[in-house]
N, C-alpha and C. Protein backbone atom coordinates (compact mmCIF):
# COMPACT_ATOMS: atom_id res chain seq x y z
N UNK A 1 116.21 86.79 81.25
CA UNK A 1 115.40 87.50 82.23
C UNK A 1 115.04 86.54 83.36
N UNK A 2 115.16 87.06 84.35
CA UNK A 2 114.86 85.97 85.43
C UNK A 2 112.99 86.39 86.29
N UNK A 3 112.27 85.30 86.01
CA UNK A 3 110.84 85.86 85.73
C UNK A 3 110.66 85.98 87.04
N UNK A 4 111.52 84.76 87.83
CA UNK A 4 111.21 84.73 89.43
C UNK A 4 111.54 85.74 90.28
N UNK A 5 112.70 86.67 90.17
CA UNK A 5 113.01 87.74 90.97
C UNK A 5 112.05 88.57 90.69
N UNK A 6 111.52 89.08 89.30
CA UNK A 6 110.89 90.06 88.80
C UNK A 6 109.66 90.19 89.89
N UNK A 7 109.03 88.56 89.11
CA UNK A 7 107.60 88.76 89.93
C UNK A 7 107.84 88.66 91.38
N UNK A 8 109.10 88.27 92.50
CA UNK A 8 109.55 89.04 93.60
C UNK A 8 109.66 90.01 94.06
N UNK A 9 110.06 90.71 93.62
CA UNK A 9 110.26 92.67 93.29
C UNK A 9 108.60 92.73 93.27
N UNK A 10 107.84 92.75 92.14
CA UNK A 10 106.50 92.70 92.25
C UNK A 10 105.81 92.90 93.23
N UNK A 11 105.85 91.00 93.64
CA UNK A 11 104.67 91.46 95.22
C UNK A 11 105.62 92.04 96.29
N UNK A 12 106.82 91.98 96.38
CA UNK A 12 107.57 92.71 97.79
C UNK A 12 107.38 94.44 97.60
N UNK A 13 107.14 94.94 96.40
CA UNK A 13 106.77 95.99 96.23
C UNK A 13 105.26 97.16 96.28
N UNK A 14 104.09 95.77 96.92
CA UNK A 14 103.09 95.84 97.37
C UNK A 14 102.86 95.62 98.71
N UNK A 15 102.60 96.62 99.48
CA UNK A 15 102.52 96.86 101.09
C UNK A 15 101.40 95.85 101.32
N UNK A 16 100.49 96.00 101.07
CA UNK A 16 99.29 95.31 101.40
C UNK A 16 99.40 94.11 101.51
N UNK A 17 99.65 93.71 99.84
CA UNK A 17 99.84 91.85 99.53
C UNK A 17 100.84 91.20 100.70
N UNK A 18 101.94 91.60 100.31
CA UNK A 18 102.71 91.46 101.92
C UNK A 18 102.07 91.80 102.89
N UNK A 19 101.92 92.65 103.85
CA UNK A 19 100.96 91.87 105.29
C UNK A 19 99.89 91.25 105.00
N UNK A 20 99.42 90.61 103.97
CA UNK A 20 98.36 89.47 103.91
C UNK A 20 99.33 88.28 104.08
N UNK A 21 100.38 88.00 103.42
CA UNK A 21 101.35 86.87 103.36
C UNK A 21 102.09 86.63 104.57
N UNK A 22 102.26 87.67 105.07
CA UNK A 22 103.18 87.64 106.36
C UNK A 22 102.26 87.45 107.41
N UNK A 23 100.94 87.80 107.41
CA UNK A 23 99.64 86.85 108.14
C UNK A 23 99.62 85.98 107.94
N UNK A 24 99.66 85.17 107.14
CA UNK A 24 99.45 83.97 106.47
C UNK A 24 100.61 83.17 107.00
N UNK A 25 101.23 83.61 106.81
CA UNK A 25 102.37 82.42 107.48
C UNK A 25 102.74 82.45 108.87
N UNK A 26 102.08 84.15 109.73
CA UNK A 26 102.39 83.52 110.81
C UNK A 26 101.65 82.94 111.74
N UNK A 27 100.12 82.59 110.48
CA UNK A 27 99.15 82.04 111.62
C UNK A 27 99.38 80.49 111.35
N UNK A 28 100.07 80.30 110.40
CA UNK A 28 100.93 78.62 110.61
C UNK A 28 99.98 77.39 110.29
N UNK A 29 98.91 77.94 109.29
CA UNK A 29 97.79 77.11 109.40
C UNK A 29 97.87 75.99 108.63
N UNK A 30 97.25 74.80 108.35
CA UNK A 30 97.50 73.69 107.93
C UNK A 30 97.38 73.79 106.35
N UNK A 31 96.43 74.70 106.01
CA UNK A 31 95.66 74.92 105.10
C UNK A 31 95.14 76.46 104.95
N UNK A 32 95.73 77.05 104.10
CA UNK A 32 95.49 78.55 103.91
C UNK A 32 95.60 79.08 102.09
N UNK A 33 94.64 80.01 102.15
CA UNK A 33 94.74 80.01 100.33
C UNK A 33 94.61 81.67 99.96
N UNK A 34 95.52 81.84 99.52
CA UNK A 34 94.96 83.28 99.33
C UNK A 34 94.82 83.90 97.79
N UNK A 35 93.95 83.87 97.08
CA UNK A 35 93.37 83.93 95.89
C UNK A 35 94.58 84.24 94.69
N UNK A 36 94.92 83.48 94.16
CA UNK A 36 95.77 83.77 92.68
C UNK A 36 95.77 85.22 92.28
N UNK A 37 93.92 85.81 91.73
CA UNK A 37 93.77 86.66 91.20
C UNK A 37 94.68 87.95 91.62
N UNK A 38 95.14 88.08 92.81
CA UNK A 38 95.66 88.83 94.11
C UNK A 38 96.88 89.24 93.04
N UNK A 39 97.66 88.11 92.90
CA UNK A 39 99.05 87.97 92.50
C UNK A 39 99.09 88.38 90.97
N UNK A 40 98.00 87.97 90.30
CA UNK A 40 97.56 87.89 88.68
C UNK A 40 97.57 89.29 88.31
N UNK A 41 96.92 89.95 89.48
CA UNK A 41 96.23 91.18 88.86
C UNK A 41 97.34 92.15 89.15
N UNK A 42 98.29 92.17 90.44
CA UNK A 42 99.24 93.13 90.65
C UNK A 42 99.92 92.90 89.10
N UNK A 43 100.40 91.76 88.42
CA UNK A 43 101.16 91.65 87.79
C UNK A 43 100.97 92.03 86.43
N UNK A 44 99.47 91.77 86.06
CA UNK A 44 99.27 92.62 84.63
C UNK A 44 99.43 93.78 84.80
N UNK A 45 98.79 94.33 85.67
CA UNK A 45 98.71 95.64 85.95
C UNK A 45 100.13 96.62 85.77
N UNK A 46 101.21 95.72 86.56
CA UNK A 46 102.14 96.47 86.35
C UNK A 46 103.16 95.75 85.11
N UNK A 47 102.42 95.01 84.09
CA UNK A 47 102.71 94.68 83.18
C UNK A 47 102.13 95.87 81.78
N UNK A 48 101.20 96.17 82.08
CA UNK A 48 100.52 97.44 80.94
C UNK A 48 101.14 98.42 81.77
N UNK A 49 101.01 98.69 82.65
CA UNK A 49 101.51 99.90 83.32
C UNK A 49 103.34 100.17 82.42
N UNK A 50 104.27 99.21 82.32
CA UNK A 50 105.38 99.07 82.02
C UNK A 50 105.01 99.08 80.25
N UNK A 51 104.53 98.23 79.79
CA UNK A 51 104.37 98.56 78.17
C UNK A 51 103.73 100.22 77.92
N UNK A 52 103.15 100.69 78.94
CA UNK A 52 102.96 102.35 78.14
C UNK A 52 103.70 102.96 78.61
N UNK A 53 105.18 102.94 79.05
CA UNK A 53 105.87 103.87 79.28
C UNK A 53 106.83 104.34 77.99
């Protein structure tokens, strides 16, 4: 299983998270952080979401 495409597919499959990221990089800043939980939570989520099907 390739974990890296998956969780790719993931956030590219979230409108939102993407234009936060695509802000993020095009304000080019030295230093920018945008909370783990962001990424954590799409991913359980559609981790239980996928085990009750």
């Amino acid at each position: 299983m390739d974990y890296e495409l998956e969780l790719t597919n993931i956030i590219k499959s979230e409108q939102l998270m993407m234009s936060i990221l695509k802000t993020v990089q095009e304000l080019q800043l030295n230093d920018c952080w945008v909370a783990a939980g962001v990424i954590r939570n799409k991913v359980w989520i559609t981790y239980i979401m996928y085990k009750q099907k």
